[in-house]
N, C-alpha and C. Protein backbone atom coordinates (compact mmCIF):
# COMPACT_ATOMS: atom_id res chain seq x y z
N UNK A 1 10.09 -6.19 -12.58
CA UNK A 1 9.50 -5.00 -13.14
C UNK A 1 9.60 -5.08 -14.67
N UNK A 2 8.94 -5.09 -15.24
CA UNK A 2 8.47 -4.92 -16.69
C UNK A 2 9.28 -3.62 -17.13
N UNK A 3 9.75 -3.51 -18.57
CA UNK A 3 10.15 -2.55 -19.04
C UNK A 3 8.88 -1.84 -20.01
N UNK A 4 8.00 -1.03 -19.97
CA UNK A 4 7.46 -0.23 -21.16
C UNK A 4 7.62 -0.32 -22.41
N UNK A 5 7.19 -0.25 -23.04
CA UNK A 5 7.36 -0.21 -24.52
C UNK A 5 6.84 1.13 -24.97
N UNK A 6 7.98 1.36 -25.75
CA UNK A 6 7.86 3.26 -26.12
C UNK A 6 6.77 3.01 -27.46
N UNK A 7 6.12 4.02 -27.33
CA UNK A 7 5.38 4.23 -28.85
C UNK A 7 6.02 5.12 -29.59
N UNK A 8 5.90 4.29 -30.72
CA UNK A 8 6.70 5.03 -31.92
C UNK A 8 5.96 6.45 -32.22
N UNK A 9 6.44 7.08 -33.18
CA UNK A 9 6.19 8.56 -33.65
C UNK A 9 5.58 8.48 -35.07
N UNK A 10 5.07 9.61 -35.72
CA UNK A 10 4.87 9.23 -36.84
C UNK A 10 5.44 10.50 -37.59
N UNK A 11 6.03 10.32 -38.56
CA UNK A 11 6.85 11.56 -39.24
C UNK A 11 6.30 11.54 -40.73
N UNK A 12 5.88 13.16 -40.94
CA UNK A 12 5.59 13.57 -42.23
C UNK A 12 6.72 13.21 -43.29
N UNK A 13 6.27 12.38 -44.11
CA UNK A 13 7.00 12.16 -45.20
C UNK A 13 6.53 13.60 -46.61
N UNK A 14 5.18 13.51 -46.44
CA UNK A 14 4.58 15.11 -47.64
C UNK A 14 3.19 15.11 -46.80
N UNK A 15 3.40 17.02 -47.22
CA UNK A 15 2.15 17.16 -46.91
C UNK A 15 1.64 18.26 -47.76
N UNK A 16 0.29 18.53 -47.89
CA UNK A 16 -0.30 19.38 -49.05
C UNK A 16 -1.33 19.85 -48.39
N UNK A 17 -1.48 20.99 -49.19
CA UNK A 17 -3.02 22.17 -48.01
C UNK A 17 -3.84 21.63 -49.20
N UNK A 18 -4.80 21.30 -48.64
CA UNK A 18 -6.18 20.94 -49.67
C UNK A 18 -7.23 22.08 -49.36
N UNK A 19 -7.48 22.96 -48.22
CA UNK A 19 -8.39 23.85 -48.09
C UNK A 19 -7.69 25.21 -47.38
N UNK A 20 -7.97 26.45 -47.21
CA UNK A 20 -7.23 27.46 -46.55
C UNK A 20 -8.32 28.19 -46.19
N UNK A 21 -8.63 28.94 -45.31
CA UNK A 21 -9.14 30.56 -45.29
C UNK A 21 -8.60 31.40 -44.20
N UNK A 22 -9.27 32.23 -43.89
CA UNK A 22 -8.39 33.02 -42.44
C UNK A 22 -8.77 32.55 -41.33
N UNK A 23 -9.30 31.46 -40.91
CA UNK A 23 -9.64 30.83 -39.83
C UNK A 23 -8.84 29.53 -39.80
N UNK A 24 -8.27 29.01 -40.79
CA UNK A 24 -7.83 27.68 -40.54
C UNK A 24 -7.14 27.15 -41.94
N UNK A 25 -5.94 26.12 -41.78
CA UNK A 25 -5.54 25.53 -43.26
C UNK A 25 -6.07 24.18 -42.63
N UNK A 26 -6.29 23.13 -43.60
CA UNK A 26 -6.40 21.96 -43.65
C UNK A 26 -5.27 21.38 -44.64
N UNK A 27 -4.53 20.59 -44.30
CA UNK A 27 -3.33 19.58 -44.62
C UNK A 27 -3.84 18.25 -45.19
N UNK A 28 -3.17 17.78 -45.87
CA UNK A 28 -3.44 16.35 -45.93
C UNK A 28 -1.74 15.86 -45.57
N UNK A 29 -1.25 15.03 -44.67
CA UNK A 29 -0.04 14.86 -44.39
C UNK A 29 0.08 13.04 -44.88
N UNK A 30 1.29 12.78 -45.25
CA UNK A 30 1.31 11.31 -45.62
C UNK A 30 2.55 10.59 -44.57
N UNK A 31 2.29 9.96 -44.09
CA UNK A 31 3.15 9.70 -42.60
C UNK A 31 3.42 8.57 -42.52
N UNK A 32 4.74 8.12 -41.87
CA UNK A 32 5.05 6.79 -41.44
C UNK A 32 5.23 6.73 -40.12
N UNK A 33 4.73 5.86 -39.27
CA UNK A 33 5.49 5.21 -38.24
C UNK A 33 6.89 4.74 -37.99
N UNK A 34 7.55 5.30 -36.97
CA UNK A 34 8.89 5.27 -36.91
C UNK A 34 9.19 3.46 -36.64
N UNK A 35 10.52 2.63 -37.21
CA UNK A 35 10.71 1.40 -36.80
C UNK A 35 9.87 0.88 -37.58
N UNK A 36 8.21 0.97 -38.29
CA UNK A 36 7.69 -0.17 -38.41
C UNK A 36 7.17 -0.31 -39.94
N UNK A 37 7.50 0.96 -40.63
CA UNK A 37 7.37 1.10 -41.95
C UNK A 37 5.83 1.30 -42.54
N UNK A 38 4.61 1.21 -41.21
CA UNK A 38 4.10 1.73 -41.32
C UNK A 38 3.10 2.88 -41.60
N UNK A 39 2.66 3.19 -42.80
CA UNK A 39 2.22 4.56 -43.12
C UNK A 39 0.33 5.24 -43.35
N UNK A 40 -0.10 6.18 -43.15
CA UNK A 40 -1.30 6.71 -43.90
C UNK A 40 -0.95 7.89 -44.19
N UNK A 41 -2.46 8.52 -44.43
CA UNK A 41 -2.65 9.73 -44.75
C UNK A 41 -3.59 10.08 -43.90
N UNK A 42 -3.26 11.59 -42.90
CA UNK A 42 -3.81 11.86 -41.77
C UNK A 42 -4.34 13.03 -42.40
N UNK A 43 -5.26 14.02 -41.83
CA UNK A 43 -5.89 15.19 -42.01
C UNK A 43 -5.52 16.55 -40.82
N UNK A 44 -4.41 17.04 -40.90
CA UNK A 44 -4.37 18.09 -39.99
C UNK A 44 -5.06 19.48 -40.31
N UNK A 45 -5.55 19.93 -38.91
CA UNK A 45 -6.23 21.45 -39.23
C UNK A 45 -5.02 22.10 -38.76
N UNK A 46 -5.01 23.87 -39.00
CA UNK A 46 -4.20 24.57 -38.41
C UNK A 46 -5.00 25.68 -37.99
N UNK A 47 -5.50 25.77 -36.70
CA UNK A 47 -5.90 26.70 -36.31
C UNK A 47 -5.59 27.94 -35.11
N UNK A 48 -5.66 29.02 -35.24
CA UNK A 48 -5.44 29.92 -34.04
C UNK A 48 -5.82 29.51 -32.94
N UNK A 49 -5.17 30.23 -32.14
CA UNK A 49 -5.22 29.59 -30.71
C UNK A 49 -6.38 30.79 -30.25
N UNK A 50 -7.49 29.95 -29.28
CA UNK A 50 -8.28 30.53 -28.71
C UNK A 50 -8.33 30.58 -27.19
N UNK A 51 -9.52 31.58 -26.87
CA UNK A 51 -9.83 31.95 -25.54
C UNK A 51 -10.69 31.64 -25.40
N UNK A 52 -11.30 31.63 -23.58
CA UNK A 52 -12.96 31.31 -23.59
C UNK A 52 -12.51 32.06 -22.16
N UNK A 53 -13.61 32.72 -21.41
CA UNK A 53 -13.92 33.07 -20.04
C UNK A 53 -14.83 32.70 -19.26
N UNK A 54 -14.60 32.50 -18.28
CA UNK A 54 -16.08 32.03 -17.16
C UNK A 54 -16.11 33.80 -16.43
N UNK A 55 -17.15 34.38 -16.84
CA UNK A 55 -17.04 35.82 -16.38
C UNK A 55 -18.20 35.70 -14.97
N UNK A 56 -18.05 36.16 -13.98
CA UNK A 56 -18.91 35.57 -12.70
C UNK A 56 -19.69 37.52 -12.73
N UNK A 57 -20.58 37.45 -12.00
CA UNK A 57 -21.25 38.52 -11.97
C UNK A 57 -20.74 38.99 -10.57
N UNK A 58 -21.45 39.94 -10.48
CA UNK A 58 -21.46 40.34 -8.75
C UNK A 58 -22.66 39.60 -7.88
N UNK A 59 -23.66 39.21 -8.65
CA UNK A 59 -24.42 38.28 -7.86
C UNK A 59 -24.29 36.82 -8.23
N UNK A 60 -23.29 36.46 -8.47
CA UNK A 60 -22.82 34.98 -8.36
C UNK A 60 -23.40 34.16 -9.62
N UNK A 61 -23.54 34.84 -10.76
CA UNK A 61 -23.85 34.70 -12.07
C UNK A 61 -23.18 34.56 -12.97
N UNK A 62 -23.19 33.42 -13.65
CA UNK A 62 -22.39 33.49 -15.17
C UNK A 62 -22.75 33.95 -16.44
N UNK A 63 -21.87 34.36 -16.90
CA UNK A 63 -22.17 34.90 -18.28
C UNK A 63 -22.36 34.22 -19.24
N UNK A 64 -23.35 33.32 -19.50
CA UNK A 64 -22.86 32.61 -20.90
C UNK A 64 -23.89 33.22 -22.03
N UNK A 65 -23.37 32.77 -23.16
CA UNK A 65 -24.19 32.93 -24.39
C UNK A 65 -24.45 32.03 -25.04
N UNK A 66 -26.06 32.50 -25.99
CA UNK A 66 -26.32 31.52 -27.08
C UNK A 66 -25.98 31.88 -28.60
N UNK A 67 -25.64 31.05 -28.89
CA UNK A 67 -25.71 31.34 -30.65
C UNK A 67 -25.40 30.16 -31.47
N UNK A 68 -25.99 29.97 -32.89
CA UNK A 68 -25.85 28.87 -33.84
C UNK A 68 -24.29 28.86 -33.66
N UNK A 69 -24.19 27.55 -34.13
CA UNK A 69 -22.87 27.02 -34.50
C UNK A 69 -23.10 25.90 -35.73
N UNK A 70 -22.38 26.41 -36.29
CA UNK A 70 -22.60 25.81 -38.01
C UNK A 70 -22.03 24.10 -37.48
N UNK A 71 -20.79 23.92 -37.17
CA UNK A 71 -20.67 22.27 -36.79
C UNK A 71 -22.22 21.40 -36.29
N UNK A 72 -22.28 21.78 -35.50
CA UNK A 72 -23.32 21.14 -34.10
C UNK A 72 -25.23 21.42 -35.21
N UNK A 73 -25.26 22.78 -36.20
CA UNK A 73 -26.46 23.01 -36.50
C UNK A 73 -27.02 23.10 -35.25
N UNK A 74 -27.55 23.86 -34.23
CA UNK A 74 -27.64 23.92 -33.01
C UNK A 74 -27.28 25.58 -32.86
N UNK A 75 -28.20 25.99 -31.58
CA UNK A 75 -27.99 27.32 -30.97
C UNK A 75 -27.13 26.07 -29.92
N UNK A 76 -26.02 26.95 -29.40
CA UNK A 76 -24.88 26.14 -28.29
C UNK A 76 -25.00 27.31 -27.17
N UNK A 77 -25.37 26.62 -25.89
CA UNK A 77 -24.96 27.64 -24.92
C UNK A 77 -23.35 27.42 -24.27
N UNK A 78 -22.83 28.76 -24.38
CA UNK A 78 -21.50 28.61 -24.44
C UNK A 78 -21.37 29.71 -23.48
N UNK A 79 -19.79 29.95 -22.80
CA UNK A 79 -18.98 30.68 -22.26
C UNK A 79 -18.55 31.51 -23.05
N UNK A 80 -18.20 33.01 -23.27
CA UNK A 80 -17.38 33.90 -24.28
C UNK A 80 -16.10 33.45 -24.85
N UNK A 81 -16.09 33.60 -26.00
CA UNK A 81 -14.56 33.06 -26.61
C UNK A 81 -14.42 33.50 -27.67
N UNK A 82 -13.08 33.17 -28.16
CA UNK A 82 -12.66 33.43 -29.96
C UNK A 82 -11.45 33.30 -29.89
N UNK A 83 -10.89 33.57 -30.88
CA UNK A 83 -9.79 33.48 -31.45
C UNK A 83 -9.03 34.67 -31.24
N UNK A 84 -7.58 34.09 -30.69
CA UNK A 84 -6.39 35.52 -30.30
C UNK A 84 -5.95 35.55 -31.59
N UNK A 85 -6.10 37.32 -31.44
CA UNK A 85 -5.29 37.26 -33.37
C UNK A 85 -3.78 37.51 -32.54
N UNK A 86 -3.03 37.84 -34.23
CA UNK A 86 -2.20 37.46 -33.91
C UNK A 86 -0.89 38.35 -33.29
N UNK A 87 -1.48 39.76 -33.15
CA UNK A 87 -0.99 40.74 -32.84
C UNK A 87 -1.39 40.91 -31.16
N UNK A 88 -1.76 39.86 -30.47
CA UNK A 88 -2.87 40.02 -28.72
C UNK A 88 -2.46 38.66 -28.40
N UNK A 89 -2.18 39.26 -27.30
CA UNK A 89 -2.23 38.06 -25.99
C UNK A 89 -3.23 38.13 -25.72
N UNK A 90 -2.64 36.63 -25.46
CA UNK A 90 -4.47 35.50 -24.84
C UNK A 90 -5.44 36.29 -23.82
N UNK A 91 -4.62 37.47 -22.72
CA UNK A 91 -5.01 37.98 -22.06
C UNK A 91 -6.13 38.87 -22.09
N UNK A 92 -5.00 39.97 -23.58
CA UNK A 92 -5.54 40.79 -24.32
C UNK A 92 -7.02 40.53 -25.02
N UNK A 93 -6.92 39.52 -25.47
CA UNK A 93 -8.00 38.94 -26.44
C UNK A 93 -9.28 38.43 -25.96
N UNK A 94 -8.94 38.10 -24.43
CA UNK A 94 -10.20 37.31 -24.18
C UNK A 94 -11.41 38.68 -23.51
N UNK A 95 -10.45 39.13 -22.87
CA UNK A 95 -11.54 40.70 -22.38
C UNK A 95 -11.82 41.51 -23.39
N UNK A 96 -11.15 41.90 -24.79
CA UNK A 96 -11.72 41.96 -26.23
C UNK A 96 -12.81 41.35 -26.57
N UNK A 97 -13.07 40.43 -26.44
CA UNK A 97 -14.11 39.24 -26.81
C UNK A 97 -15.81 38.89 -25.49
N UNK A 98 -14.88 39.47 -24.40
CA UNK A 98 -16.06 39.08 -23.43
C UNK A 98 -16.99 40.37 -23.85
N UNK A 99 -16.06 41.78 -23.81
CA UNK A 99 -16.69 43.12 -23.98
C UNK A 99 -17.56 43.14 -25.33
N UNK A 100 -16.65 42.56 -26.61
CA UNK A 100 -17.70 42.48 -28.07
C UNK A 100 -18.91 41.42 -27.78
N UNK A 101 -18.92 40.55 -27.24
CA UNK A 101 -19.76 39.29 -27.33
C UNK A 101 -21.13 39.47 -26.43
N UNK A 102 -20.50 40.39 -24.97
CA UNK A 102 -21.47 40.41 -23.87
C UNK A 102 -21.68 41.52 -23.68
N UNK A 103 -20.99 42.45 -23.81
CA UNK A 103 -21.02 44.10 -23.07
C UNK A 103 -20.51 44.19 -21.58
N UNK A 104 -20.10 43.04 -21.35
CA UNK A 104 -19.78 42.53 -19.75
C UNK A 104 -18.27 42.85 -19.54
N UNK A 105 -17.92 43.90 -18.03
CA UNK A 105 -16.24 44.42 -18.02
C UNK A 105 -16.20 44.21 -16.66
N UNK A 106 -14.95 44.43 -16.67
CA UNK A 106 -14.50 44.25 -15.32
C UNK A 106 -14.71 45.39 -14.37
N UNK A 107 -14.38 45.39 -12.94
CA UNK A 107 -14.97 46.40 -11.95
C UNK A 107 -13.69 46.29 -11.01
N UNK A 108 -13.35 47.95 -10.47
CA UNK A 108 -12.60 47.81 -9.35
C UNK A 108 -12.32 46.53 -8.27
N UNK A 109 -13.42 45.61 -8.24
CA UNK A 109 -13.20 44.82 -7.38
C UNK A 109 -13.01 43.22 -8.06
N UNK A 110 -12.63 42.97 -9.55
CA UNK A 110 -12.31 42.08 -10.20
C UNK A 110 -11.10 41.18 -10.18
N UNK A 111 -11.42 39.79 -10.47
CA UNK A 111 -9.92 39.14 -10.30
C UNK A 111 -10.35 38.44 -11.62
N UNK A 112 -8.83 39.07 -12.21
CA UNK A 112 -8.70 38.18 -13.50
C UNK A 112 -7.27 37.18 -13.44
N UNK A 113 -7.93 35.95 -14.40
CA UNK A 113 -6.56 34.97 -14.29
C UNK A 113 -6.78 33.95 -14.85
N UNK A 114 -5.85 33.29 -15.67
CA UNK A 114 -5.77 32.16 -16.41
C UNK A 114 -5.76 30.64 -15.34
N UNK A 115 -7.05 30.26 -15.66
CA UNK A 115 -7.19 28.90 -15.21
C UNK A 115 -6.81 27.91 -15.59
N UNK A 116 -6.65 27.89 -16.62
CA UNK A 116 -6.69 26.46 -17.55
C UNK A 116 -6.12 26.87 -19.09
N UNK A 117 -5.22 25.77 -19.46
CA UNK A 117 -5.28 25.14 -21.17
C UNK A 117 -5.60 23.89 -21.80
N UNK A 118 -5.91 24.01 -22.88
CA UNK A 118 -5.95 22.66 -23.25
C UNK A 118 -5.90 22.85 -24.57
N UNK A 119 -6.07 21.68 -25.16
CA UNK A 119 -5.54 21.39 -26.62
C UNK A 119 -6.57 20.57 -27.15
N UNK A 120 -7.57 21.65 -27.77
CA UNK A 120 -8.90 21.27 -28.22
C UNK A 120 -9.66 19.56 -28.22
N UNK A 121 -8.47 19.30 -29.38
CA UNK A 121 -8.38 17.99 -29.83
C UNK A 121 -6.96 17.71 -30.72
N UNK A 122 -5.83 17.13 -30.13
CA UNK A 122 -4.89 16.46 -30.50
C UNK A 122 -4.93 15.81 -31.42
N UNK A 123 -5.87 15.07 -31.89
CA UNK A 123 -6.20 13.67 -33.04
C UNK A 123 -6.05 14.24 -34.42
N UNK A 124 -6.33 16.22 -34.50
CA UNK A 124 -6.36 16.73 -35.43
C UNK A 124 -6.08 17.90 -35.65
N UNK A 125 -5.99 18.30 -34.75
CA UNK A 125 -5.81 20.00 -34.73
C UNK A 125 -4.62 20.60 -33.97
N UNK A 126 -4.33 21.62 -34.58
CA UNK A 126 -2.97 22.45 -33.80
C UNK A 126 -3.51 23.53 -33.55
N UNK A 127 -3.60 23.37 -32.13
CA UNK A 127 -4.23 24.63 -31.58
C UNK A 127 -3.86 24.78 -29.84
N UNK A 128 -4.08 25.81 -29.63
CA UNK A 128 -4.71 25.62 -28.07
C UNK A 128 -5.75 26.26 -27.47
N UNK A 129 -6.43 26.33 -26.07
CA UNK A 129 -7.31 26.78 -25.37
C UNK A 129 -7.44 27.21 -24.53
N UNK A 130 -6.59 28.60 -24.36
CA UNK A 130 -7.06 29.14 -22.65
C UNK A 130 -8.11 29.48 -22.48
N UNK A 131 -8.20 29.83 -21.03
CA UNK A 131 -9.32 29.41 -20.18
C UNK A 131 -8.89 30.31 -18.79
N UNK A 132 -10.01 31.36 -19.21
CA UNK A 132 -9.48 32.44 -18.15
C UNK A 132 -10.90 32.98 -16.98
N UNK A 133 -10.98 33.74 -16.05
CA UNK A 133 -11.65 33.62 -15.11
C UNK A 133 -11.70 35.05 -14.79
N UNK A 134 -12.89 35.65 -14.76
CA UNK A 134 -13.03 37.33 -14.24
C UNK A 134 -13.77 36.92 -13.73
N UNK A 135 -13.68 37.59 -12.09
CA UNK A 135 -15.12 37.69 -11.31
C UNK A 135 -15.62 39.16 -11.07
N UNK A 136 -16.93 39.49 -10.80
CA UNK A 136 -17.48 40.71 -10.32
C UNK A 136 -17.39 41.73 -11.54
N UNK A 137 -18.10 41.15 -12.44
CA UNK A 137 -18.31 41.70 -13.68
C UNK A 137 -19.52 42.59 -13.65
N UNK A 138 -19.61 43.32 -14.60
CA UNK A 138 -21.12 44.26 -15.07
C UNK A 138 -21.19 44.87 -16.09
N UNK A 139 -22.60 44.39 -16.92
CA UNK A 139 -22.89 45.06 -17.87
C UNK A 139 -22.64 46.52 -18.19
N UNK A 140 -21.56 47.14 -18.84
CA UNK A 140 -21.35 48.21 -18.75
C UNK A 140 -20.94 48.94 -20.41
N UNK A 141 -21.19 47.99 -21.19
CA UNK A 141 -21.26 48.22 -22.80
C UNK A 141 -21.32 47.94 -23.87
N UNK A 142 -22.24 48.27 -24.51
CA UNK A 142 -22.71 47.73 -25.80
C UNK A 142 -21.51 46.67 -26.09
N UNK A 143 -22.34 45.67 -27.24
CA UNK A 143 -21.66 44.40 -27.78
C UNK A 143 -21.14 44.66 -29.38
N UNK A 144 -20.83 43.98 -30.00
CA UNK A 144 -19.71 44.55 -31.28
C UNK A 144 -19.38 42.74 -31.82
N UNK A 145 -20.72 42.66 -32.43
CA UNK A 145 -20.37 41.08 -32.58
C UNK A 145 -19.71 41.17 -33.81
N UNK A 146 -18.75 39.90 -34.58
CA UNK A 146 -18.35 39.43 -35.48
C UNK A 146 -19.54 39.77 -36.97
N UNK A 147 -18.90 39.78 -38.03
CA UNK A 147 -20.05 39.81 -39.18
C UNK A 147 -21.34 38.74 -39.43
N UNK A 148 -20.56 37.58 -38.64
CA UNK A 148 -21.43 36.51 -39.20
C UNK A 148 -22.49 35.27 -37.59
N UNK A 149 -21.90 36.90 -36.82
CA UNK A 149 -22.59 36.25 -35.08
C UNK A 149 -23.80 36.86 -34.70
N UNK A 150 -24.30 36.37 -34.28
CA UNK A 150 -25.61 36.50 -33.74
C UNK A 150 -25.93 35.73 -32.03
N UNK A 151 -26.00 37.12 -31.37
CA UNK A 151 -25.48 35.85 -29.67
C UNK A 151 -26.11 36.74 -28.78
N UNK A 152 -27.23 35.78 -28.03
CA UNK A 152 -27.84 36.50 -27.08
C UNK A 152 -27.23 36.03 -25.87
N UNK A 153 -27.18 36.70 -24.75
CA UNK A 153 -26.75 37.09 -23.46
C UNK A 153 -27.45 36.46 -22.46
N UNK A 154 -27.25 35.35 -21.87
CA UNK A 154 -27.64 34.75 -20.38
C UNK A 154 -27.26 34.27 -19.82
N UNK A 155 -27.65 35.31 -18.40
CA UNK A 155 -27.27 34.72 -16.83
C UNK A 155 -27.92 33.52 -16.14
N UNK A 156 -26.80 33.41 -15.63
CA UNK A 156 -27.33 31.77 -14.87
C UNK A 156 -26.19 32.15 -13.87
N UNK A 157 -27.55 31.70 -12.89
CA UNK A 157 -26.59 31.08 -11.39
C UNK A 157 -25.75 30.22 -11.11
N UNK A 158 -24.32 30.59 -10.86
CA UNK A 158 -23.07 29.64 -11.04
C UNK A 158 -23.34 28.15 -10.02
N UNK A 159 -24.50 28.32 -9.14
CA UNK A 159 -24.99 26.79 -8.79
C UNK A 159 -25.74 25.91 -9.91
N UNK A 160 -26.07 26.62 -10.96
CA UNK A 160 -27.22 25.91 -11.78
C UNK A 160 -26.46 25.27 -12.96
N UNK A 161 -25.00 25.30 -13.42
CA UNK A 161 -23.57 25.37 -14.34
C UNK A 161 -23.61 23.71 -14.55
N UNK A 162 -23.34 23.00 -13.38
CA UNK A 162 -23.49 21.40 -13.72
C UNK A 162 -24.93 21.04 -13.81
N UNK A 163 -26.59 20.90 -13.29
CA UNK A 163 -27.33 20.50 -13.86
C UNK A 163 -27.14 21.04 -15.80
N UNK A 164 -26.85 21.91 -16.25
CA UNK A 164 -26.89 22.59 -17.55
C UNK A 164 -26.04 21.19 -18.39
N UNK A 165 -24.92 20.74 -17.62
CA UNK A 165 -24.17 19.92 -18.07
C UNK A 165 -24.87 18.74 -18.00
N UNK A 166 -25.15 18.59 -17.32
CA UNK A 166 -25.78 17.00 -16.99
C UNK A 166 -26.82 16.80 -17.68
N UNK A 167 -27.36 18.07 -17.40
CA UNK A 167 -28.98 17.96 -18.66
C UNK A 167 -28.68 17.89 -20.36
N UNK A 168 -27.72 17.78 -20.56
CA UNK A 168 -27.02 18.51 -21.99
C UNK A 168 -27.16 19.48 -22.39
N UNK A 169 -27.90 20.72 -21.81
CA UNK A 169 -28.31 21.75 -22.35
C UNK A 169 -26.60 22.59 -22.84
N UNK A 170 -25.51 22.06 -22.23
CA UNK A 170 -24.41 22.65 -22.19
C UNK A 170 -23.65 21.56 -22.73
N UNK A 171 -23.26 21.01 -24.30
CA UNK A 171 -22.65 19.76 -24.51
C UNK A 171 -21.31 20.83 -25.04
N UNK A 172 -20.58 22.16 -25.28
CA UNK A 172 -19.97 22.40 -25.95
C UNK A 172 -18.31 21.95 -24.85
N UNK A 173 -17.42 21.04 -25.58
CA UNK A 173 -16.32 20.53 -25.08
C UNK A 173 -15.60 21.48 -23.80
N UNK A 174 -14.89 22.57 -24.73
CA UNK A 174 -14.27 23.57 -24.04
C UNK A 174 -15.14 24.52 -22.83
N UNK A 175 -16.48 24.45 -22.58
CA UNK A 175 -17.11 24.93 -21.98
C UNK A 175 -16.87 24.11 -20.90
N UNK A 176 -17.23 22.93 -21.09
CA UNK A 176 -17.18 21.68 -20.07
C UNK A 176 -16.08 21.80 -19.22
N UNK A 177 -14.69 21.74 -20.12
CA UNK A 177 -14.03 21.71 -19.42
C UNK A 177 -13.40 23.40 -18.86
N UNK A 178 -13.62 24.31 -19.27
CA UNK A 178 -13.63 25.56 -18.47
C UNK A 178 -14.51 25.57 -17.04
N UNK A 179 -15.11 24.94 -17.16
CA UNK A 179 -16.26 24.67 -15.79
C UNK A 179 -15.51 23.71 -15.15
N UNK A 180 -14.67 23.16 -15.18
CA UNK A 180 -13.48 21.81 -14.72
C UNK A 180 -12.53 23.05 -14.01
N UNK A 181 -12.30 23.55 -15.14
CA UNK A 181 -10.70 24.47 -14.97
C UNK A 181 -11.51 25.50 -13.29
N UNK A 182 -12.56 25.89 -13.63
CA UNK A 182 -13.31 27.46 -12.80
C UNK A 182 -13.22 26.10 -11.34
N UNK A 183 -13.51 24.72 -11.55
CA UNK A 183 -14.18 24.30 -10.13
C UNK A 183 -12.45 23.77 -9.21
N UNK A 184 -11.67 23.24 -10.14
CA UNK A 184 -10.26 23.08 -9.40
C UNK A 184 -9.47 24.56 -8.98
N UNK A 185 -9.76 25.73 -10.00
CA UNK A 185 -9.36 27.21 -9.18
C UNK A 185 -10.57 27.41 -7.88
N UNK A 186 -11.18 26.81 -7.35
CA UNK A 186 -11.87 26.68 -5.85
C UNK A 186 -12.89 28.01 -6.58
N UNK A 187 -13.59 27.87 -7.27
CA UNK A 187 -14.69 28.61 -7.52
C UNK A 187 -16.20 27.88 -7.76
C-alpha cells in the first residue's frame, strides 16, 4: 500500500485590500507554500454569504427569474437569491428575497428546508451558498426589487428545469447546482 502524499498549504505572508465596497473586499495576498519555499500573489474576494430558492408552485412550477447580470452581460435565467445581511439568517433572508424578487409566499400547506451548500468557488472567494426549497407557493405580493434590479417573473414546469440546462438557456453555476441539491432532496 502506497503512502499519500499530503499537499502542502499555503500561508499569507501580507495581504492588502486593493478594492472595497458593500458587496465585497478584494485582497491581494502574497503566499508561500508550506516545506517548499514556494510563493505568489493570489487575488482573494470577500464576500457575503448568499441564498438562492427553488420555490415550486402548487401546480408543479418553478419560480425562476430573468434579469441582466453585469459579469455574464446577459439577461440570466436564475432561481431567487441574494445576499444574507448580516443581521438574518440564511433562513430569514432567503423568503425576504423570494417575496422582494417574485411576490411569491408560502401557503398553509408549504415545506420549507435547506437542501444544499456550497462554496461558490474556492479558487477565490470566501463565501458560501445555501440552497433552500419551498413548495406550494403563490403569488400573493407585490415585489420590492433592489435599486439597481430589474427581474421579470417565470414559471416553468419543474419537468422542463433540465432541458433549460442542457439547452444552456440556464448556464448560471449555483442554479445548476440548486437543481442538483432540489433532485437528491427526491423532488
Amino acid at each position: 500500500m502506497t503512502k499519500k502524499k499530503s499537499i502542502p498549504s499555503w500561508k499569507t505572508t501580507t495581504k492588502k485590500v486593493i478594492a472595497e465596497n458593500p458587496f465585497l473586499t478584494l485582497e491581494e495576498h502574497r503566499r508561500e507554500e508550506e516545506g517548499t519555499g514556494k510563493h505568489g500573489y493570489f487575488f482573494i474576494v470577500h464576500a457575503p454569504n448568499w441564498a438562492n430558492i427553488v420555490a415550486i408552485t402548487e401546480h408543479d412550477e418553478i419560480v425562476l427569474i430573468e434579469q441582466f447580470r453585469q459579469g455574464s452581460e446577459r439577461v440570466e435565467l436564475e432561481i431567487p437569491g441574494g445576499i444574507i445581511d448580516e443581521d438574518e439568517s440564511p433562513d430569514d433572508s432567503i423568503i425576504r428575497e423570494l417575496v422582494e424578487e417574485t411576490g411569491y409566499q408560502a401557503t398553509d400547506k408549504s415545506e420549507f428546508r435547506r437542501i444544499g451548500e456550497v462554496i461558490p468557488n474556492p479558487a477565490f472567494i470566501r463565501n458560501k451558498c445555501f440552497t433552500y426549497l419551498l413548495t406550494n407557493v403563490r403569488l400573493t405580493g407585490a415585489t420590492n426589487f433592489d435599486e439597481n434590479e430589474h427581474i421579470r417573473v417565470r414559471l416553468v414546469p419543474r419537468s422542463e428545469i433540465e432541458k433549460l440546462i442542457t439547452s444552456g438557456e440556464i448556464q448560471h453555476s449555483l442554479v445548476i447546482a440548486a437543481c442538483y441539491w432540489m433532485k437528491l432532496a427526491g423532488y
